[in-house]
N, C-alpha and C. Protein backbone atom coordinates (compact mmCIF):
# COMPACT_ATOMS: atom_id res chain seq x y z
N UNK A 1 64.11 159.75 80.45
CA UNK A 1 64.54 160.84 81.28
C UNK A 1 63.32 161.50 81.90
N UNK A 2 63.38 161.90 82.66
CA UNK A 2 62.53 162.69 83.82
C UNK A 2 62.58 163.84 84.08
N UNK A 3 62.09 164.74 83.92
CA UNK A 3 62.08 166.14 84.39
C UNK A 3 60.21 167.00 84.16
N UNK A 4 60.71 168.17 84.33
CA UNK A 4 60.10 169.13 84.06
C UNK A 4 59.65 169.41 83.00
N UNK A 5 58.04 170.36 82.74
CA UNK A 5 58.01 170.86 81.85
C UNK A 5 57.28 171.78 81.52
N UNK A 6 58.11 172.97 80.69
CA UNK A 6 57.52 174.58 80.64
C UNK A 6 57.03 175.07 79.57
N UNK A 7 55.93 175.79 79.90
CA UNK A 7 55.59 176.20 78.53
C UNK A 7 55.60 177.83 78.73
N UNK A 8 55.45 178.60 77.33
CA UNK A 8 55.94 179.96 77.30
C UNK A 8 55.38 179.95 76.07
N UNK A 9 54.22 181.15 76.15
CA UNK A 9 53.92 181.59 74.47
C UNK A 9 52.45 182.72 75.49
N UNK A 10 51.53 183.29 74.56
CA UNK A 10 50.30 184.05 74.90
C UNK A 10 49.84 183.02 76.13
N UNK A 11 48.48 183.86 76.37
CA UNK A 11 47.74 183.29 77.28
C UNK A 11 46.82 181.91 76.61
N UNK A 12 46.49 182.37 75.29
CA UNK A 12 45.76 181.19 74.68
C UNK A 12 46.44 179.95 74.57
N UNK A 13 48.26 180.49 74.44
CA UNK A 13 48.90 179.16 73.86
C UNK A 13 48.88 177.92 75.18
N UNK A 14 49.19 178.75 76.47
CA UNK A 14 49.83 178.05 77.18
C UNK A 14 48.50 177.69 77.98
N UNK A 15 47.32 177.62 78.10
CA UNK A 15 45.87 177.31 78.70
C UNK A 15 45.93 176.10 78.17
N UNK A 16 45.79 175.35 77.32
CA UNK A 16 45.50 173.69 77.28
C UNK A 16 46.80 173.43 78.05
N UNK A 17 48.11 173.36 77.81
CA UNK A 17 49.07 172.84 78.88
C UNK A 17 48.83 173.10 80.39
N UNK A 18 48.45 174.17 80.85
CA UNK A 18 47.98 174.46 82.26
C UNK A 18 47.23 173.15 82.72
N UNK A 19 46.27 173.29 82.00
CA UNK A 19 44.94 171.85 82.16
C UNK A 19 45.77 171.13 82.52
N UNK A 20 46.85 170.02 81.45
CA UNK A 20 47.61 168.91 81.88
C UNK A 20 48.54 169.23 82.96
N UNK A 21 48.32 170.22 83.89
CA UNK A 21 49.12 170.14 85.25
C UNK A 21 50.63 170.65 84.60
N UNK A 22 51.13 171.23 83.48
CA UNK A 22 52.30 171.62 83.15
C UNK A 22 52.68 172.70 83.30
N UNK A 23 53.92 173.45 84.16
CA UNK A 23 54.16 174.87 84.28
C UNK A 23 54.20 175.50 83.26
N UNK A 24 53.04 176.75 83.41
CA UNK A 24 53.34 177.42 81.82
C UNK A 24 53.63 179.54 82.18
N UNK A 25 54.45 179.57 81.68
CA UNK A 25 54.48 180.99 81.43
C UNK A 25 53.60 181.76 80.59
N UNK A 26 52.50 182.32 80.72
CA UNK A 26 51.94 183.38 80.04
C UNK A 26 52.76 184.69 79.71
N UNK A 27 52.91 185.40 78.33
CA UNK A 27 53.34 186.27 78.04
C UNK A 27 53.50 187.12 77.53
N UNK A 28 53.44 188.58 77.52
CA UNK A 28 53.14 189.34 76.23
C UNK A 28 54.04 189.24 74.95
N UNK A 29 53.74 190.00 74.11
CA UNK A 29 54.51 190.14 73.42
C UNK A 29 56.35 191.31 73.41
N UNK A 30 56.49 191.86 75.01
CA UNK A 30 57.18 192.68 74.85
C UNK A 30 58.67 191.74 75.10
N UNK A 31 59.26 192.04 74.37
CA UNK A 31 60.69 190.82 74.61
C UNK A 31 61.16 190.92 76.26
N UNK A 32 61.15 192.11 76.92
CA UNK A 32 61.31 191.92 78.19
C UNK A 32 60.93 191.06 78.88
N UNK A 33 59.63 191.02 78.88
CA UNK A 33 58.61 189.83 79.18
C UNK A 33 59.31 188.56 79.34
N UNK A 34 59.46 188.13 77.92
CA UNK A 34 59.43 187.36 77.29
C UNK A 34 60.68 186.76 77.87
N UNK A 35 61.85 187.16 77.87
CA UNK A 35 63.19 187.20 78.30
C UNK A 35 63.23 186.78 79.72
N UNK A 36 62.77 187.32 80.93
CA UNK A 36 62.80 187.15 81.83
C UNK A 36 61.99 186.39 82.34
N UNK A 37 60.77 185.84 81.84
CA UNK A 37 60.26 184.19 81.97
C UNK A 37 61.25 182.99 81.49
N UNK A 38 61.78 183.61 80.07
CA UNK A 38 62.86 182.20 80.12
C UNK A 38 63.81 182.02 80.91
N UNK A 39 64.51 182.63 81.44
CA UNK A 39 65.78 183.06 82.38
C UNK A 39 65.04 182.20 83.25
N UNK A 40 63.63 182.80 83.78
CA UNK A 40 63.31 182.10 85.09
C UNK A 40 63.13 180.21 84.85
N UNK A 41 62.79 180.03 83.78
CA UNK A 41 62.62 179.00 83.35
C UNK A 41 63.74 178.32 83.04
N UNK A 42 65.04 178.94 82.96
CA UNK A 42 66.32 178.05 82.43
C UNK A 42 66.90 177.93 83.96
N UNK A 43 66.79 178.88 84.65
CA UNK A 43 67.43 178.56 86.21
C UNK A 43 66.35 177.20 86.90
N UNK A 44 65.34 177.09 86.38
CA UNK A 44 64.21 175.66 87.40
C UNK A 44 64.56 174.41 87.08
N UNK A 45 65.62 174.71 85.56
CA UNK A 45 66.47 173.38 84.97
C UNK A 45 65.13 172.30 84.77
N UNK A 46 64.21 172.86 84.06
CA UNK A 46 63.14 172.42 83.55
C UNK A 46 63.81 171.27 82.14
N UNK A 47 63.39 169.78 81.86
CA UNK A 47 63.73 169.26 80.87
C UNK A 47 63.23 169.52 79.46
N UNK A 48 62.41 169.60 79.78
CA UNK A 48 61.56 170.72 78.12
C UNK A 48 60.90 171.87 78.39
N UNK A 49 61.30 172.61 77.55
CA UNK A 49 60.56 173.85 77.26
C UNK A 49 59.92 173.64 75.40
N UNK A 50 58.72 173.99 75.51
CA UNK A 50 57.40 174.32 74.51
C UNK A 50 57.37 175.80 74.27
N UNK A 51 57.86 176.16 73.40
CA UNK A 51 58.05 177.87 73.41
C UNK A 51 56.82 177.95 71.88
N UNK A 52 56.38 179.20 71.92
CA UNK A 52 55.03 179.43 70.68
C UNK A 52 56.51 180.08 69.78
N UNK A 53 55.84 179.60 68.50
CA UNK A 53 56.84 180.23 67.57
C UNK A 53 56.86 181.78 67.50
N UNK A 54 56.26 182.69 68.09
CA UNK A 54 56.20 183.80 67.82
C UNK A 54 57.10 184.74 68.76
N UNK A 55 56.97 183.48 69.92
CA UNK A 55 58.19 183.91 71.08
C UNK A 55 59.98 183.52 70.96
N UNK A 56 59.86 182.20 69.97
CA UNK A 56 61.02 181.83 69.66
C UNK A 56 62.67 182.82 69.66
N UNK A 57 62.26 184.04 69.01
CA UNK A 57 63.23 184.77 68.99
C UNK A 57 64.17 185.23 70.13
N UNK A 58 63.21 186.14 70.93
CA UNK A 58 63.18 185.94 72.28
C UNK A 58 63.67 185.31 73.39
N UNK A 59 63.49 184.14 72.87
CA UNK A 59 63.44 182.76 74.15
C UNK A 59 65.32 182.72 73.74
N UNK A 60 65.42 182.59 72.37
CA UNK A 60 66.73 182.00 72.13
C UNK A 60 68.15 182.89 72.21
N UNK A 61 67.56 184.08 72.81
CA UNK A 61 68.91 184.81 73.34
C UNK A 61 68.77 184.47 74.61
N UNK A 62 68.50 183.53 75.59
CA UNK A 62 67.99 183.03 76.84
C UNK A 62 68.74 181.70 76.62
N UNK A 63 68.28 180.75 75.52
CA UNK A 63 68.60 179.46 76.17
C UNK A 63 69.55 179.12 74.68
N UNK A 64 70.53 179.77 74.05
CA UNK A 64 71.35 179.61 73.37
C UNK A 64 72.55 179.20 73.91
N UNK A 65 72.86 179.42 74.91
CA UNK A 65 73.88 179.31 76.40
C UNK A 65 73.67 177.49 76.33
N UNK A 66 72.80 177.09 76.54
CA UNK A 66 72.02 175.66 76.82
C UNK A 66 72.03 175.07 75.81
N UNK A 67 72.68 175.46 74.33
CA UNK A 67 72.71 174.59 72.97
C UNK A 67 72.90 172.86 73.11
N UNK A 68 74.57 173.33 73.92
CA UNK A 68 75.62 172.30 73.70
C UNK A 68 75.27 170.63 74.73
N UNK A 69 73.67 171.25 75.69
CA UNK A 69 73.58 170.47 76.62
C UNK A 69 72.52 169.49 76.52
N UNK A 70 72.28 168.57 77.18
CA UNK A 70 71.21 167.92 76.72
C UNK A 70 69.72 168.46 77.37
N UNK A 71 69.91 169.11 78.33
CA UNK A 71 68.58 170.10 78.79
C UNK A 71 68.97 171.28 78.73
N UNK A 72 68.07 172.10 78.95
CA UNK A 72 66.49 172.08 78.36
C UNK A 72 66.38 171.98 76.84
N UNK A 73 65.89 171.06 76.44
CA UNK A 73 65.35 170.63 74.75
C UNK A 73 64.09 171.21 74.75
N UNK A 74 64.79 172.58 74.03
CA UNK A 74 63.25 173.92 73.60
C UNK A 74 63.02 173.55 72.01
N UNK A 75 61.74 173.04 71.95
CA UNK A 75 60.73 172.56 70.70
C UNK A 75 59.98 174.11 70.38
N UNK A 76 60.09 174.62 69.44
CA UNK A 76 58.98 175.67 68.99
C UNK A 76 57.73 175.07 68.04
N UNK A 77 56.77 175.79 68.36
CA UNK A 77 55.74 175.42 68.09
C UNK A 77 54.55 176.41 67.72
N UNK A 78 54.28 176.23 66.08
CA UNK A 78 53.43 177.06 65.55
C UNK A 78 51.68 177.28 65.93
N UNK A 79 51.48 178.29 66.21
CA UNK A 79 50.27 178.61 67.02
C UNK A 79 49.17 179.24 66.07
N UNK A 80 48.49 180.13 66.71
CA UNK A 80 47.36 180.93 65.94
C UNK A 80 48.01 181.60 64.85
N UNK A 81 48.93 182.09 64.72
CA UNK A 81 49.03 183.01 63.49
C UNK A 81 49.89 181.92 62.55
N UNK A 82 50.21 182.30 61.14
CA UNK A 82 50.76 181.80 60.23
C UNK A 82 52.19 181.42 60.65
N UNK A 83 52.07 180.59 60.15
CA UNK A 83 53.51 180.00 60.91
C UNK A 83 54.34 180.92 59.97
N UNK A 84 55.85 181.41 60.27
CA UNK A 84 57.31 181.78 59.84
C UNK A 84 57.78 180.98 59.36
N UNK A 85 57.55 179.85 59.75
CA UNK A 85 59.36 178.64 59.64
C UNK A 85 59.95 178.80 60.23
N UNK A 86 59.88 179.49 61.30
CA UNK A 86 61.13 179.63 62.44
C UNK A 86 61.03 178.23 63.61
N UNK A 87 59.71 177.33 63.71
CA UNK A 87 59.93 176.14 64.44
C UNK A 87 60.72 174.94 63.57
N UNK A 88 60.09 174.99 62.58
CA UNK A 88 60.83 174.20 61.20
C UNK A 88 62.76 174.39 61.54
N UNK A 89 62.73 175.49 61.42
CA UNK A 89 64.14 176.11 61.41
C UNK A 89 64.69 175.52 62.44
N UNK A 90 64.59 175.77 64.22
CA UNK A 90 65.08 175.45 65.04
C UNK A 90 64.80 173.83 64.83
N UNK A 91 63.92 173.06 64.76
CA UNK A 91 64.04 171.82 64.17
C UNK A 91 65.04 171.04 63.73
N UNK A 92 65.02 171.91 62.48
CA UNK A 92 66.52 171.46 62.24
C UNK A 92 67.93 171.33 62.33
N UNK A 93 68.31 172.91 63.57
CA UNK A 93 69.31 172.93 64.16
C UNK A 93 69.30 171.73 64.95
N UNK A 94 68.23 171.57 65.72
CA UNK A 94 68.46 170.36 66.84
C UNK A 94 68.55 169.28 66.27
N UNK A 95 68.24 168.53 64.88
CA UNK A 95 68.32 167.75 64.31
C UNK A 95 69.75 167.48 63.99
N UNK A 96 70.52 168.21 63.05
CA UNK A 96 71.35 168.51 62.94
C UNK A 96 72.28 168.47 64.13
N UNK A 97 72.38 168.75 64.96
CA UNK A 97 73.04 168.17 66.10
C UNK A 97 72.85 166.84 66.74
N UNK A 98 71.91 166.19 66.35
CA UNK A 98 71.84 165.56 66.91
C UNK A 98 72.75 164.30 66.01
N UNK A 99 72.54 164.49 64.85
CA UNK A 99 72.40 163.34 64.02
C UNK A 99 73.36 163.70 63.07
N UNK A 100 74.05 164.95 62.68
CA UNK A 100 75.22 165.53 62.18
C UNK A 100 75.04 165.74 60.78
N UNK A 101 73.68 165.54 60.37
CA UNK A 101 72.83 165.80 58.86
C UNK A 101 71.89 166.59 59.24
N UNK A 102 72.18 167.49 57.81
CA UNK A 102 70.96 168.57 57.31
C UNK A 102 69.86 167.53 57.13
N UNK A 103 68.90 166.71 57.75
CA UNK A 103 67.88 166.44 57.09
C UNK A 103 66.45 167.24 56.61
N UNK A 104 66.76 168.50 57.10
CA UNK A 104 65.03 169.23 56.58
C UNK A 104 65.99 169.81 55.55
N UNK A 105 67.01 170.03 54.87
CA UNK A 105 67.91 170.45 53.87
C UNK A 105 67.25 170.29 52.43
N UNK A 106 66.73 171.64 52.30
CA UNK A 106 66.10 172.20 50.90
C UNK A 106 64.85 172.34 51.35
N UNK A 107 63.93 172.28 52.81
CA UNK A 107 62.92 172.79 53.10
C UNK A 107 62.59 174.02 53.46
């Protein structure tokens, strides 16, 4: 498949993807922010989105609408600070859909 691809997290996260020529959203931390880059990013019908785990929360009152579809497939991804488990987590929702097993089940 072919498409697009966005990235969304701080300024540090999304600077090596810039390099590889990939659209990236820089962003603060204020959920407004945050919110209205994904919106802009779910209307460009981008095929992946790279969201920083710290934005995850955020992002997914945005592209929860987009569960049931096969784009945009949003990967979270643990950055400078200690990871949560919240990329782990969404992981496994998408797993789980995909494949109809808990496989990260008891992680």
């Amino acid at each position: 498949m072919e498409g697009k691809i966005a990235v969304i997290g701080d300024t540090d996260f999304v600077m090596p993807f810039s390099a590889l020529g990939v659209d990236t959203y820089a962003v603060s931390d204020v959920r407004k922010e945050i919110t209205e880059a994904a919106t802009k990013i779910a209307g460009e019908k981008y095929a992946l989105v790279v969201v920083a785990e710290d934005k995850l929360k955020a992002v997914e009152e945005v592209f929860s609408a987009y569960q049931n579809q096969p784009t945009p497939c949003v990967v979270a991804v643990p950055f400078t600070t200690e990871s949560k488990g919240l990329a782990t987590e969404a992981l496994g929702k998408v797993l789980k859909i995909a494949t109809g097993i808990d496989i990260l089940q008891g992680n």
